[in-house]
N, C-alpha and C. Protein backbone atom coordinates (compact mmCIF):
# COMPACT_ATOMS: atom_id res chain seq x y z
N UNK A 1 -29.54 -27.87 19.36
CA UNK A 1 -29.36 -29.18 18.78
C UNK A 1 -28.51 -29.05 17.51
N UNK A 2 -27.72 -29.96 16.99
CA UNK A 2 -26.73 -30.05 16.19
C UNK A 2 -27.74 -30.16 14.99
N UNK A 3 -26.76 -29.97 13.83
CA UNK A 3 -27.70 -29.68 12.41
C UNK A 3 -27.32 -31.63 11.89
N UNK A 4 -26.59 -32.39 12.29
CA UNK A 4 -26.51 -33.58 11.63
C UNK A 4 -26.90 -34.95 12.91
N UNK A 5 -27.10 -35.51 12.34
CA UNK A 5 -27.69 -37.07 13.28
C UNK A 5 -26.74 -37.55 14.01
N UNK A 6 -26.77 -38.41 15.04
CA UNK A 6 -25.93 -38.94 15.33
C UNK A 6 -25.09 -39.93 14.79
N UNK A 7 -26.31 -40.59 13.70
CA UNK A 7 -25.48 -41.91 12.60
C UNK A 7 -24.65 -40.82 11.92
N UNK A 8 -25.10 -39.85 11.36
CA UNK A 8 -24.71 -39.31 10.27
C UNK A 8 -23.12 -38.84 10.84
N UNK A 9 -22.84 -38.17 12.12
CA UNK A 9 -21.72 -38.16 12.92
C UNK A 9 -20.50 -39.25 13.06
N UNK A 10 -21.26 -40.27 13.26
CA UNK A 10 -21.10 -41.36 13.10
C UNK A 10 -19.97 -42.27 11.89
N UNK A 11 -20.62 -41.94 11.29
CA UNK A 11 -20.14 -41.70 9.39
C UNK A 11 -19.49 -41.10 9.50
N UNK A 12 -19.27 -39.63 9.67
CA UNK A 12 -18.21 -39.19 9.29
C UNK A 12 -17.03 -39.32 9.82
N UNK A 13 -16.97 -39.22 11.31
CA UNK A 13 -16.15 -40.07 11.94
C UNK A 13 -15.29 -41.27 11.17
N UNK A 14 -15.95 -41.96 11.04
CA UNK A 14 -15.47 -43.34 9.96
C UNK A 14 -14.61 -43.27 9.11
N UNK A 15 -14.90 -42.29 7.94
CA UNK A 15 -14.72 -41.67 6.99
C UNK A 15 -12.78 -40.89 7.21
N UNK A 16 -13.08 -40.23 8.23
CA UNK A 16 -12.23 -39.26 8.77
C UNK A 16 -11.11 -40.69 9.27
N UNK A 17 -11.05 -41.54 9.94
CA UNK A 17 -10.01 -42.38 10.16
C UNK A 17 -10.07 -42.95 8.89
N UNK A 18 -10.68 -43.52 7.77
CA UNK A 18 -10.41 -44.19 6.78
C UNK A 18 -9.37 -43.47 5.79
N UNK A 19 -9.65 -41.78 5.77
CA UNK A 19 -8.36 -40.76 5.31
C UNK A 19 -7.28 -41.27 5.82
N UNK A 20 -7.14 -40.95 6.97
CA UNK A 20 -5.77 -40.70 8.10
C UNK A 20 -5.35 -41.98 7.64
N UNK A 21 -6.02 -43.18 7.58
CA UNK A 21 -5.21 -44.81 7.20
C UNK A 21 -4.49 -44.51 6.00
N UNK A 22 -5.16 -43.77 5.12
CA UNK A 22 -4.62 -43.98 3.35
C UNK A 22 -3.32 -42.98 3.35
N UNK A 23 -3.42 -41.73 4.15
CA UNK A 23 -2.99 -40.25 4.73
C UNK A 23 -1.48 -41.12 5.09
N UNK A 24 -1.59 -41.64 5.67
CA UNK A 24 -0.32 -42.53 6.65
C UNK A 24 0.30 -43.52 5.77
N UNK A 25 -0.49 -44.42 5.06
CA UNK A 25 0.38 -45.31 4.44
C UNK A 25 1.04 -44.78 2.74
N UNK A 26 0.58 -43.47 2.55
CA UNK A 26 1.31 -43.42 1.53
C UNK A 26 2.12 -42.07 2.10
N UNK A 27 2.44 -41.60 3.60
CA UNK A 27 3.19 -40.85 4.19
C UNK A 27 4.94 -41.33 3.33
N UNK A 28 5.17 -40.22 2.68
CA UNK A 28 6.71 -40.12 2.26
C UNK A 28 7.30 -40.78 0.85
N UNK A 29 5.67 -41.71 0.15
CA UNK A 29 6.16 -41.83 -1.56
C UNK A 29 6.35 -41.37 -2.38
N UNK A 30 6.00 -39.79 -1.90
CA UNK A 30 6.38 -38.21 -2.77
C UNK A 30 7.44 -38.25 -3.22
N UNK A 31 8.52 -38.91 -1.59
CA UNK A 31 9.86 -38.16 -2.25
C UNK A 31 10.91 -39.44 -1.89
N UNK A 32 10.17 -40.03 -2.24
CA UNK A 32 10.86 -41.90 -2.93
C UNK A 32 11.99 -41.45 -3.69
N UNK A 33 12.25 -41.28 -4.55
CA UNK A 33 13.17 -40.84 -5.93
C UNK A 33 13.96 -40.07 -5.02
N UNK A 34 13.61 -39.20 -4.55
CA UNK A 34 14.88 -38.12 -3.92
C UNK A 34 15.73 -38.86 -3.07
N UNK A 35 15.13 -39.55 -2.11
CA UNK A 35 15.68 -40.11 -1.08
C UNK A 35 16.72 -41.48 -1.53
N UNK A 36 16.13 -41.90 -3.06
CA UNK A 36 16.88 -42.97 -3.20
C UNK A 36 18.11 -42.66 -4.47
N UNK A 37 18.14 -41.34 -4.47
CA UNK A 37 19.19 -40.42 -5.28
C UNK A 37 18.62 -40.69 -6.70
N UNK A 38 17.41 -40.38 -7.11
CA UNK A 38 16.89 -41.11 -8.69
C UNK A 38 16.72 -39.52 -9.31
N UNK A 39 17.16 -38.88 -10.20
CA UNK A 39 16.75 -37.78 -11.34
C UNK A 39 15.49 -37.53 -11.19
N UNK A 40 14.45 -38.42 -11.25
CA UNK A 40 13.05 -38.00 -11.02
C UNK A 40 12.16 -39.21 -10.68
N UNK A 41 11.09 -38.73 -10.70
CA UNK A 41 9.96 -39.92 -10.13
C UNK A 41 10.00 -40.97 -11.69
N UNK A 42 10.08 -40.52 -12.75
CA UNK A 42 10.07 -41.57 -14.13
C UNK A 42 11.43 -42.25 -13.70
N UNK A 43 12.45 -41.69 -13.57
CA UNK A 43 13.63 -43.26 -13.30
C UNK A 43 13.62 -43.97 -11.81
N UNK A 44 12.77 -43.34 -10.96
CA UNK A 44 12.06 -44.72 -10.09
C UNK A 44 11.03 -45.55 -10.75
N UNK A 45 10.08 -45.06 -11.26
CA UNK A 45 9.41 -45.82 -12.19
C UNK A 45 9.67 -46.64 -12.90
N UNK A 46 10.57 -46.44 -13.47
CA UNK A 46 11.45 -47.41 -14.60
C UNK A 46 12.09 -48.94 -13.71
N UNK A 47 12.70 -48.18 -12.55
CA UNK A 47 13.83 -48.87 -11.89
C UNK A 47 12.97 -50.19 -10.90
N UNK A 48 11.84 -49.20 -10.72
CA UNK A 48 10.74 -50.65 -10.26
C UNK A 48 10.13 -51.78 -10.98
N UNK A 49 10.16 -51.07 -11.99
CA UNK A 49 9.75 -52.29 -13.26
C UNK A 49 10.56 -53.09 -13.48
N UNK A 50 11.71 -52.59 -13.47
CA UNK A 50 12.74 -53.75 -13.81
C UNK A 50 13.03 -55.05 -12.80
N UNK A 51 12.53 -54.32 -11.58
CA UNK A 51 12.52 -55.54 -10.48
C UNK A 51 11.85 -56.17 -11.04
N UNK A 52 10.50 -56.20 -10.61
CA UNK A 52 9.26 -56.25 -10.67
C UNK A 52 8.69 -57.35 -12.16
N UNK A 53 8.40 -58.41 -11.31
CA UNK A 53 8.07 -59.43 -12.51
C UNK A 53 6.84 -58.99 -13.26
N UNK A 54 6.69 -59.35 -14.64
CA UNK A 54 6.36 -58.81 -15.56
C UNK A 54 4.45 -58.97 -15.06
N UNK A 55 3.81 -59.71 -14.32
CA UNK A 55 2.13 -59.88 -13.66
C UNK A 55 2.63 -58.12 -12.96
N UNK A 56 3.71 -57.82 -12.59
CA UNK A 56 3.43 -56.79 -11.37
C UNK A 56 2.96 -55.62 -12.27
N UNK A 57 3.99 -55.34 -13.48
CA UNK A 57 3.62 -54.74 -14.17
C UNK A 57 2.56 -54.24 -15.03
N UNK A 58 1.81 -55.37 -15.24
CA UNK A 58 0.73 -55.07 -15.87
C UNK A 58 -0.36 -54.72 -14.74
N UNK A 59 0.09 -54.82 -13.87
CA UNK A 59 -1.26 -54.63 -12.76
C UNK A 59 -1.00 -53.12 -12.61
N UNK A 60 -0.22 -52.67 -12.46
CA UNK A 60 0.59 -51.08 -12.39
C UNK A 60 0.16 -50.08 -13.61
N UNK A 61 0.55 -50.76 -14.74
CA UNK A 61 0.23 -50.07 -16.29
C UNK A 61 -1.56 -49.97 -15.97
N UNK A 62 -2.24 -51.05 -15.73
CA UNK A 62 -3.55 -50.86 -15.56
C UNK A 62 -4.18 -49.86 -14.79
N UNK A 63 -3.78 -49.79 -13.50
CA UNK A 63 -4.20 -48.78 -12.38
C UNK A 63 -3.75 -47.19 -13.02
N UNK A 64 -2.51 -47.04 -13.66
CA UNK A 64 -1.55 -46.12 -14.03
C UNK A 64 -3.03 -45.76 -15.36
N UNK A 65 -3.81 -46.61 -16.22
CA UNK A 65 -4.65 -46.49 -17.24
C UNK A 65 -5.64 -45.23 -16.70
N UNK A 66 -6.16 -46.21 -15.82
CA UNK A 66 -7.31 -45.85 -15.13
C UNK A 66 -7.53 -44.59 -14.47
N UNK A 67 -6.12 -44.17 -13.68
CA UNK A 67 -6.27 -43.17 -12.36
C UNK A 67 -5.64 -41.94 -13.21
N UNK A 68 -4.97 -42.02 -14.66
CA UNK A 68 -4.66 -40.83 -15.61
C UNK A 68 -4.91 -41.15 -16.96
N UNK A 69 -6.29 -41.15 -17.49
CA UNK A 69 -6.67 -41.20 -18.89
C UNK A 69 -6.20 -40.05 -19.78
N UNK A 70 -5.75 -39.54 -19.43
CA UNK A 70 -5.50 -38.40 -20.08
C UNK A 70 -3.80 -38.29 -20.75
N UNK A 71 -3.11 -38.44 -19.46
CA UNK A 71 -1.98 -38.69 -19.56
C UNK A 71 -1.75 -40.55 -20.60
N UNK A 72 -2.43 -41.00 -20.05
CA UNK A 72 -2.05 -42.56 -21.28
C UNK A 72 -2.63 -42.05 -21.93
N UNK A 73 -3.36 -41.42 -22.63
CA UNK A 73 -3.64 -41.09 -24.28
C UNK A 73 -2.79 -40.01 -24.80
N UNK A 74 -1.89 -39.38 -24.14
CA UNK A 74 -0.81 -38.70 -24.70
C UNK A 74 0.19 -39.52 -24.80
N UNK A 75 0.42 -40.37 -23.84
CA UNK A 75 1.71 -41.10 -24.05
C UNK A 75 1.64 -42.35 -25.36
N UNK A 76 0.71 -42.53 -25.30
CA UNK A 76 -0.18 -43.76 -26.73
C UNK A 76 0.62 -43.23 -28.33
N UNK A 77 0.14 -41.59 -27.98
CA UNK A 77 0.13 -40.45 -29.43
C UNK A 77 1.54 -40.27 -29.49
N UNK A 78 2.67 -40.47 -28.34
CA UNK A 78 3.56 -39.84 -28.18
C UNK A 78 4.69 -40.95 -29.49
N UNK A 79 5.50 -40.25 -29.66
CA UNK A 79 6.71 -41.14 -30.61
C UNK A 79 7.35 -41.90 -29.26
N UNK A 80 7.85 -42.99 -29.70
CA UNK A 80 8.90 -44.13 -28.91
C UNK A 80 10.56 -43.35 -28.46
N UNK A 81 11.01 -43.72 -27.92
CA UNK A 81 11.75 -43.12 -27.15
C UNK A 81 13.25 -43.48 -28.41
N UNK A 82 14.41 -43.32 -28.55
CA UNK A 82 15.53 -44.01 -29.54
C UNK A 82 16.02 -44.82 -28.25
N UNK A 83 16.16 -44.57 -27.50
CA UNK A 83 16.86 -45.83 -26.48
C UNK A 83 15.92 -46.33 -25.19
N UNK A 84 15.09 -47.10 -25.14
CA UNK A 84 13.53 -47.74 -24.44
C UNK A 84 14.64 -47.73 -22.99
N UNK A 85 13.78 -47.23 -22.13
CA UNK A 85 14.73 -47.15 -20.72
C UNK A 85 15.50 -46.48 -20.26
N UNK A 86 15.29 -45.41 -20.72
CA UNK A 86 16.91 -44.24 -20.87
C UNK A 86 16.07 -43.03 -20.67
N UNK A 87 16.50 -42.09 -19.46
CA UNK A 87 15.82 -40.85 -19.62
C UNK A 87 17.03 -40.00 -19.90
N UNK A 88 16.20 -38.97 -20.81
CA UNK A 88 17.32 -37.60 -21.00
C UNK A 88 17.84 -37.22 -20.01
N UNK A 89 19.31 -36.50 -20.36
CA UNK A 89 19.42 -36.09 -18.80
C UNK A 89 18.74 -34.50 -18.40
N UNK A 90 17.75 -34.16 -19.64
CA UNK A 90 17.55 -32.87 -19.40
C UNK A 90 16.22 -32.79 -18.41
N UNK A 91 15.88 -33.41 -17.69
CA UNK A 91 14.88 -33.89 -16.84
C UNK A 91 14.42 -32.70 -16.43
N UNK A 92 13.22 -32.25 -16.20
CA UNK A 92 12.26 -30.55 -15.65
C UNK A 92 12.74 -30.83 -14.00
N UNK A 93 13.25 -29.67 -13.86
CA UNK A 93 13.26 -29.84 -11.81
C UNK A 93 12.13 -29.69 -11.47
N UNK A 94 12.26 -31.09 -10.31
CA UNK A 94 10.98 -30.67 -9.17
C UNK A 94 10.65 -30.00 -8.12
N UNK A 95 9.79 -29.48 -7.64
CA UNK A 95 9.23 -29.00 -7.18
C UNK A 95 9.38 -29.41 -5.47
N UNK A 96 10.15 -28.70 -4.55
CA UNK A 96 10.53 -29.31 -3.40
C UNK A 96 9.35 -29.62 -2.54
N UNK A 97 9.50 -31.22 -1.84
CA UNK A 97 8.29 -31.90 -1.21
C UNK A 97 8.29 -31.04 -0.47
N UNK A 98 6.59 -30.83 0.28
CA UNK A 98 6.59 -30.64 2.03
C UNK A 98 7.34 -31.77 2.32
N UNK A 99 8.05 -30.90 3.84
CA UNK A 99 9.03 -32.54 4.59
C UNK A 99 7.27 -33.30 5.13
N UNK A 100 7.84 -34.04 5.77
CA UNK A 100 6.70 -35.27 5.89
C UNK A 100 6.47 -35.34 7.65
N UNK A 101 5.58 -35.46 7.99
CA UNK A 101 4.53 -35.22 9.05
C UNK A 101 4.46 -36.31 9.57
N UNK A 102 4.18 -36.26 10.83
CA UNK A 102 3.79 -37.25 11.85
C UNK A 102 2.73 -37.63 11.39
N UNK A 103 2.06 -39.16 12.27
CA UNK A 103 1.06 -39.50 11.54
C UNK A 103 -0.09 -38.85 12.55
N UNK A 104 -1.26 -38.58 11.89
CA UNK A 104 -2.02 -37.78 12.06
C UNK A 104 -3.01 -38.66 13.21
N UNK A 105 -2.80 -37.81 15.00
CA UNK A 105 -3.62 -38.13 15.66
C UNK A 105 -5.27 -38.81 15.82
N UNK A 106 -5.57 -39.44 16.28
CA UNK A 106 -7.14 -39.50 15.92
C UNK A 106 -7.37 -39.20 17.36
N UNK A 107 -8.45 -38.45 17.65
CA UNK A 107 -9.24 -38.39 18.50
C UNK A 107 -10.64 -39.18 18.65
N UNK A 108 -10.60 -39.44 20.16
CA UNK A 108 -11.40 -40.46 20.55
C UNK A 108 -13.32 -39.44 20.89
N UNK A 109 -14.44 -40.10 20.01
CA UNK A 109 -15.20 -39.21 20.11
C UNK A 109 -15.78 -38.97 21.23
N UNK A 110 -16.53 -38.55 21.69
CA UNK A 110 -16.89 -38.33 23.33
C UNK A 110 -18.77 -38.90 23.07
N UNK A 111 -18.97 -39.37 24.61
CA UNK A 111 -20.09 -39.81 24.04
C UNK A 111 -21.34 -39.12 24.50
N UNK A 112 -22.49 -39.25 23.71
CA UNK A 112 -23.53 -38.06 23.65
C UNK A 112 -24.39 -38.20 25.06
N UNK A 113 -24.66 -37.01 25.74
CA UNK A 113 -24.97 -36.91 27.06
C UNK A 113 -26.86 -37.19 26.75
């Protein structure tokens, strides 16, 4: 007999396609910037804001609060830039993406005899 329940199987199952959904829809925003010829992921950043009506932004800065506290309390401490919108061109190279993957099969579970 198996060491977990069948609900509990169950669950995880669930769980395991709820990955693969999130797994898939953010398949290839790694290398956004590369693909759209940008210096780095900060002058896509920039370049979306500028679309991007000023409600979008604050919804972004917020999530951006939340998901790196660490990083916004350095940038808080940090001095202002001399030209707001302008990256150096001495930018750190990145780090080459994995290329990007098919989307990840799901298998259909089999049912208990």
């Amino acid at each position: 007999m198996s060491s977990i329940k069948y609900r509990e199987a169950k669950r995880i199952l669930a769980k395991q396609e709820e990955a693969r959904e999130v797994i898939n829809q953010y398949r290839g925003i790694e290398t956004l910037g590369d693909r759209l010829g940008m210096k780095s992921n900060r002058e896509l950043i920039l370049t979306l804001f500028e679309i991007e009506e000023n409600e979008s932004v604050i919804e972004v800065l917020t999530h951006l609060r939340e998901l790196y506290p660490d990083e916004w309390s350095e940038a808080l401490s940090a001095e202002s830039p001399e030209t707001p919108g302008e990256l150096p061109d001495h930018e750190p190279t990145q780090v080459e993406a994995a290329p990007i993957a098919e989307p990840v099969p799901i298998a259909e579970p089999e049912p208990v005899a």
